[in-house]
Protein backbone atom coordinates (compact mmCIF):
# COMPACT_ATOMS: atom_id res chain seq x y z
CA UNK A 1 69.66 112.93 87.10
CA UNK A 2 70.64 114.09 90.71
CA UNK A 3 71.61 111.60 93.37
CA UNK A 4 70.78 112.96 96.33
CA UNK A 5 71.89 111.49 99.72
CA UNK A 6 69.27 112.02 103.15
CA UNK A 7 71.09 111.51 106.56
CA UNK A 8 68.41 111.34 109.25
CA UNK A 9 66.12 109.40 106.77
CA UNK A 10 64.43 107.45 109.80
CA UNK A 11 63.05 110.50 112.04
CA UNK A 12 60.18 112.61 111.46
CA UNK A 13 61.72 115.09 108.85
CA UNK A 14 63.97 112.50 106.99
CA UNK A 15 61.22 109.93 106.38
CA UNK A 16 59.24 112.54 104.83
CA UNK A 17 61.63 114.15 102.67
CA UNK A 18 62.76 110.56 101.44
CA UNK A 19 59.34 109.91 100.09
CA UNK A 20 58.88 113.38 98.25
CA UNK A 21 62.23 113.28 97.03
CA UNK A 22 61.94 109.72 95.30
CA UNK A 23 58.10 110.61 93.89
CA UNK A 24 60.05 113.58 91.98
CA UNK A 25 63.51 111.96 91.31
CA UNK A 26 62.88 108.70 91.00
CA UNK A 27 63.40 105.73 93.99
CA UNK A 28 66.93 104.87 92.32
CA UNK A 29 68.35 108.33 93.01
CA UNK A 30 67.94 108.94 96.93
CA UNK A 31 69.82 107.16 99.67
CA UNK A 32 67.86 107.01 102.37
CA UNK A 33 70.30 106.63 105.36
CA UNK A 34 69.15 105.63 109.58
CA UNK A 35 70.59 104.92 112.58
CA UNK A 36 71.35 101.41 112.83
CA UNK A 37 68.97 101.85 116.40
CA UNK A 38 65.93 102.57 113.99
CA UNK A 39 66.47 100.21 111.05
CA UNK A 40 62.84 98.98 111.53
CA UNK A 41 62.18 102.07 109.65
CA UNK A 42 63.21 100.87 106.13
CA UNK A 43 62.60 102.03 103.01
CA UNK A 44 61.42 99.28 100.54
CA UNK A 45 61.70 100.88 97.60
CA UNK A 46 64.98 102.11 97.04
CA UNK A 47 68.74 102.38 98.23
CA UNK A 48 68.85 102.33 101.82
CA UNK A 49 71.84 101.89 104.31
CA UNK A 50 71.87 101.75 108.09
CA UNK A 51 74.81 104.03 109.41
CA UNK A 52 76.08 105.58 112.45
CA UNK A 53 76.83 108.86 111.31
CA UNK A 54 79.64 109.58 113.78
CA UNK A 55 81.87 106.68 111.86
CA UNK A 56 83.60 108.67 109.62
CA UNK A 57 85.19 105.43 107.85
CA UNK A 58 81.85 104.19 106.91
CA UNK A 59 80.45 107.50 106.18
CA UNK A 60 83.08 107.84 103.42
CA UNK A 61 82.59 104.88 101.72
CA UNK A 62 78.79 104.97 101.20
CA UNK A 63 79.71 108.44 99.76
CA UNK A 64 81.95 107.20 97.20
CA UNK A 65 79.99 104.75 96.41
CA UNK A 66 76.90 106.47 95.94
CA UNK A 67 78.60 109.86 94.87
CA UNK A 68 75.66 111.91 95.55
CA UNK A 69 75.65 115.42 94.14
CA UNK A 70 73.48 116.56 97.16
CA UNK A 71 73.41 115.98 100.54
CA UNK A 72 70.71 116.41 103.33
CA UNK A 73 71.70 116.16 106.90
CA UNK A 74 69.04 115.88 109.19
CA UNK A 75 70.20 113.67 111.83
CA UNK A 76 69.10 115.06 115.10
CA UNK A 77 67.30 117.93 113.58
CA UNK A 78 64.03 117.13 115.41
CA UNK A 79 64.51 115.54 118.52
CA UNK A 80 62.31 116.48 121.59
CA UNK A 81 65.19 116.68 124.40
CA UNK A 82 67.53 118.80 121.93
CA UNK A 83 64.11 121.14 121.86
CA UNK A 84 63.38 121.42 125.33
CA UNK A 85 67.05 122.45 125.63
CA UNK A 86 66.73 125.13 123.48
CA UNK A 87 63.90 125.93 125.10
CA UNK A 88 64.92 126.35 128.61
CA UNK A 89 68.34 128.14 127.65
CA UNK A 90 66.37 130.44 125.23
CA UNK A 91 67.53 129.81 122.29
CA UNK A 92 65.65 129.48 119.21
CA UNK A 93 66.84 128.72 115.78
């Protein structure tokens, strides 16, 4: 089986993509990881951890730990100030 490892698991995207992901591979098998800030937003029903991704230390370990085979990075992906940014500079990705 894959174990797959979500950064950003607390926004909009990442809460979403946890759920599908552990319907299809099974609860066990993704690591749903939030900002400590939003840690209200837990998943329940499997492996969770509450991380600041900029601490590279603790980043590491959770990785050897869980040695995922995949990785999804969504921290910051959808946030409404980095939008209106792109936005007003006119830049859209």
């Amino acid at each position: 089986m894959t174990k797959i490892l979500i950064t950003g698991a607390t926004g909009q995207i990442g809460t979403e993509l946890v759920i599908a992901l552990r319907e299809k591979h099974g609860s066990s098998q993704v690591v749903a990881v939030g900002h400590p800030q939003n840690s209200a937003k837990r998943f329940n029903d499997g492996p969770y951890a509450d991380l600041d991704i900029c601490d590279r230390s603790a980043l590491e370990e959770l990785i050897k730990t869980h040695q995922p085979e995949l990785i999804y990075h969504l921290v910051g992906i959808l946030k409404s100030h980095v939008l209106f940014f792109s936005v007003q500079v006119g830049i859209f990705v």
